[in-house]
Protein backbone atom coordinates (compact mmCIF):
# COMPACT_ATOMS: atom_id res chain seq x y z
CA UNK A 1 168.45 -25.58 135.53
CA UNK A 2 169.95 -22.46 136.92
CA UNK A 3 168.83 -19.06 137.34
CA UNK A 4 170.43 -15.56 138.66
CA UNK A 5 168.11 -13.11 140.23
CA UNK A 6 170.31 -10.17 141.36
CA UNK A 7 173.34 -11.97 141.09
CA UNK A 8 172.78 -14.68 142.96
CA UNK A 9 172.71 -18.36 141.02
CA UNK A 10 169.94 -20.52 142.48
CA UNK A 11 169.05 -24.05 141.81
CA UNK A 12 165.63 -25.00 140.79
CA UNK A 13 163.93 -28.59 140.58
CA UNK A 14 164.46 -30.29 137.12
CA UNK A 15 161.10 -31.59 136.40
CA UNK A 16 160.62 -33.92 133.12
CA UNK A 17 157.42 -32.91 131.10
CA UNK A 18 157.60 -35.40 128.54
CA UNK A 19 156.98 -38.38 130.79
CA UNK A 20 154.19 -36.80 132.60
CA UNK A 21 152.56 -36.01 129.63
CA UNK A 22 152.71 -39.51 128.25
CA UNK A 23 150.84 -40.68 131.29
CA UNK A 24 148.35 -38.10 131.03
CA UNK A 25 147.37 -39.28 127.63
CA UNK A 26 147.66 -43.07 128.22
CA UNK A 27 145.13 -42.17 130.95
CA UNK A 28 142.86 -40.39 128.78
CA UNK A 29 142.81 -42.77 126.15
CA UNK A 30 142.31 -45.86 128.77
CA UNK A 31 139.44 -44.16 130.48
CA UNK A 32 137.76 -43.04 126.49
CA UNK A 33 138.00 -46.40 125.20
CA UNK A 34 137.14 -48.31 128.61
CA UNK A 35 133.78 -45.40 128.52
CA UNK A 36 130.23 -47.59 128.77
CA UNK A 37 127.18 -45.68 128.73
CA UNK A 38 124.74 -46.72 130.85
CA UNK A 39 121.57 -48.32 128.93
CA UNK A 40 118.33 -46.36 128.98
CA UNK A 41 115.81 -47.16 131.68
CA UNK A 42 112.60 -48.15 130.13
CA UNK A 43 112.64 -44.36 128.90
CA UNK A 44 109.12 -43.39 127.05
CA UNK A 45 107.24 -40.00 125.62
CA UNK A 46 104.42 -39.75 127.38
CA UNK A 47 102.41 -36.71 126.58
CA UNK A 48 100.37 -36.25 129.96
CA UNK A 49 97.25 -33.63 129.68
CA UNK A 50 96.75 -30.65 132.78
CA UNK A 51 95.45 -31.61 135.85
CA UNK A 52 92.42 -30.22 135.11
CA UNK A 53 89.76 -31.49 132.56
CA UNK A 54 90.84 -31.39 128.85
CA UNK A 55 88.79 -29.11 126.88
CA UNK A 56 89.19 -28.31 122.87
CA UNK A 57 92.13 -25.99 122.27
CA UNK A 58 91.01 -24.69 119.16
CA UNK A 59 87.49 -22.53 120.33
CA UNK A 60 84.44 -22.59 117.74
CA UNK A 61 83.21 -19.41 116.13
CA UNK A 62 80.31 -18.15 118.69
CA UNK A 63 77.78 -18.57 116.01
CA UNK A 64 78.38 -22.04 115.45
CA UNK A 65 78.85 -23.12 119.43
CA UNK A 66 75.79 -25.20 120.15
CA UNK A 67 74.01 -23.50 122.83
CA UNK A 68 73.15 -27.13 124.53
CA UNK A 69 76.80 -28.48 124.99
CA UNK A 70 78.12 -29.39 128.43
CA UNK A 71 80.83 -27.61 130.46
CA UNK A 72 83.84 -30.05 130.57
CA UNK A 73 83.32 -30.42 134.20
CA UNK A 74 80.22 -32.43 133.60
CA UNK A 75 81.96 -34.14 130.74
CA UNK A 76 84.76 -35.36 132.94
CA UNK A 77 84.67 -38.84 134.47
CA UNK A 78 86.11 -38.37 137.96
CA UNK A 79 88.74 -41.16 139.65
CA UNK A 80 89.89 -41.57 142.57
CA UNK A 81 93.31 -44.01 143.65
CA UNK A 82 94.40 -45.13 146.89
CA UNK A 83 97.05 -46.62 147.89
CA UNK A 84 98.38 -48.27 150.90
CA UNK A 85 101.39 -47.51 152.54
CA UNK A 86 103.23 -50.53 150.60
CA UNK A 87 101.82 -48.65 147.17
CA UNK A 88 99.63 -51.53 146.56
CA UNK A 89 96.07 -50.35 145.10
CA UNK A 90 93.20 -50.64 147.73
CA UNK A 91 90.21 -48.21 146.81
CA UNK A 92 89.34 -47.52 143.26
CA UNK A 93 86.14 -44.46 143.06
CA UNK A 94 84.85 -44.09 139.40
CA UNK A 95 81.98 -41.70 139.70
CA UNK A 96 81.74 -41.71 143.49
CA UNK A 97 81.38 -45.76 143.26
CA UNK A 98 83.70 -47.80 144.57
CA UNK A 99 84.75 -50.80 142.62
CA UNK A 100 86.92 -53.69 143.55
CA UNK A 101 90.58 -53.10 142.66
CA UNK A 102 90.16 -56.23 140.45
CA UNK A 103 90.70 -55.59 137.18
CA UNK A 104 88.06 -57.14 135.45
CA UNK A 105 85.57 -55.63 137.58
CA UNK A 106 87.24 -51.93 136.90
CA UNK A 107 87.55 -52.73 133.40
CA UNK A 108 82.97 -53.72 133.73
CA UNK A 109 82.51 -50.58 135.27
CA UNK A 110 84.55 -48.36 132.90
CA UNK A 111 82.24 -50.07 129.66
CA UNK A 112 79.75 -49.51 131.39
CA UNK A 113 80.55 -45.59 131.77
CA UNK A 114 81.79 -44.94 128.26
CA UNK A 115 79.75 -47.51 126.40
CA UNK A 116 76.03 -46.05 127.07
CA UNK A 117 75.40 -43.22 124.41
CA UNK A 118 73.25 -40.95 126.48
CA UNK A 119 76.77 -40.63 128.91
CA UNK A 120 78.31 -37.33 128.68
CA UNK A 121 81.81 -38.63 129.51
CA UNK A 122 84.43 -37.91 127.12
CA UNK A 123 87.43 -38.03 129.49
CA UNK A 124 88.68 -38.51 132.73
CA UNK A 125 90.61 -36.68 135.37
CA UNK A 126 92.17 -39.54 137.75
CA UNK A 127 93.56 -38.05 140.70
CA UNK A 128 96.24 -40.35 142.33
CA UNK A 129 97.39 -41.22 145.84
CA UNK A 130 101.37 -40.42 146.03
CA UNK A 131 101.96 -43.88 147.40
CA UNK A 132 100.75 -45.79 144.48
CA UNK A 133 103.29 -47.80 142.90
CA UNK A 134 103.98 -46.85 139.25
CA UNK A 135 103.37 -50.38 137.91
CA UNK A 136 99.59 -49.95 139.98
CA UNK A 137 98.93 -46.78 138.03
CA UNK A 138 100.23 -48.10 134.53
CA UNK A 139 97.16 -51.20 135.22
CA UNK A 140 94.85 -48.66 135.58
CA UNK A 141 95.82 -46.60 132.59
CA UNK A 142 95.97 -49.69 130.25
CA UNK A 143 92.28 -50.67 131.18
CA UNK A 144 91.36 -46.72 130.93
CA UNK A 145 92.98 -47.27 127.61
CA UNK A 146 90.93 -49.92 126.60
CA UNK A 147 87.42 -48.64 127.41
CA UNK A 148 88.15 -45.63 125.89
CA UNK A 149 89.05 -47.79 122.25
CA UNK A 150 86.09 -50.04 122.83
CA UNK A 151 83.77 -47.19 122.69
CA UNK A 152 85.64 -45.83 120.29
CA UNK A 153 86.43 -42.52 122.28
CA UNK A 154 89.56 -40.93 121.83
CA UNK A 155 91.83 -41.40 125.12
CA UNK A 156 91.65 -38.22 127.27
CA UNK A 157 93.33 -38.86 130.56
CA UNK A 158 94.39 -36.27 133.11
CA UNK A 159 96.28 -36.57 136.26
CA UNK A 160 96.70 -34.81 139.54
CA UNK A 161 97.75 -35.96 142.83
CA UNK A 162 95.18 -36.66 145.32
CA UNK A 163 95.77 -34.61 148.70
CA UNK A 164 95.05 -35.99 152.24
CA UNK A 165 92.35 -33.56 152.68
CA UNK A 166 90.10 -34.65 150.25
CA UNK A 167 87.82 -37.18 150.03
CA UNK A 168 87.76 -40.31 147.50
């Protein structure tokens, strides 16, 4: 390929396209069809309430709230989680009473919370240690779960993350 520029011929690289371009799509098409996307990781909804306690979104008129209904704060169930620093589950508080991290005994204590009519509690707010594993937390969900059904209470659960500060 030759070019002038002010009368002077120069001599420029002769560069085939049409190869290069065949390699560009051979490329593309080797790296489309050769594509695997990786498989989902045990993905799940999971519609998780405030940290603080759950309370009715949709407010009664003022002439039909009863006047002898409890705050949510006394309606709330407090829990407390710690871990150690392995994330293993050590200390399980329900109502400022410690109960054995066995789950039959958590599972007792929980009946006997949401089971007895006169008991205000409607839901729970569990606050959780950092450490604790994930597979620690979903145990103590599922037997949450399950007290809740057995008294046939709908599930209220909220979560917040326990700080060092504060006591269990």
């Amino acid at each position: 390929m030759r070019r002038r520029r002010g009368g002077i011929e120069m001599e420029g690289p002769d560069v085939p396209v049409a190869p290069m371009l065949d390699m560009a799509f051979q490329l593309l098409t080797f790296f489309v069809l050769t594509y695997r996307a990786a498989p989902v990781e045990g993905q799940f909804v999971m519609n998780l309430l405030p940290p603080q306690p759950a309370t009715a979104m949709a407010a009664a008129p003022a002439d039909a709230a009863a006047s002898n209904e409890l705050p949510a704060t006394l309606r709330t169930l407090p829990v407390v989680l710690r871990a150690d620093d392995a994330g293993r589950l050590v200390q399980v508080n329900v109502a400022d009473v410690d109960v054995s991290n066995d789950p039959a005994a958590l599972q007792e204590e929980l009946d006997r919370h949401l089971q007895d009519p006169d008991s205000p509690f409607d839901q729970t707010l569990i606050k959780v240690d950092p450490n604790l594993r994930y597979a620690e937390l979903m145990t103590v969900i599922d037997a949450f779960t399950n007290a809740f059904i057995k008294a046939k209470k709908e599930p209220k659960l909220s979560f917040d993350e326990l700080r060092g500060d504060e006591g269990g």
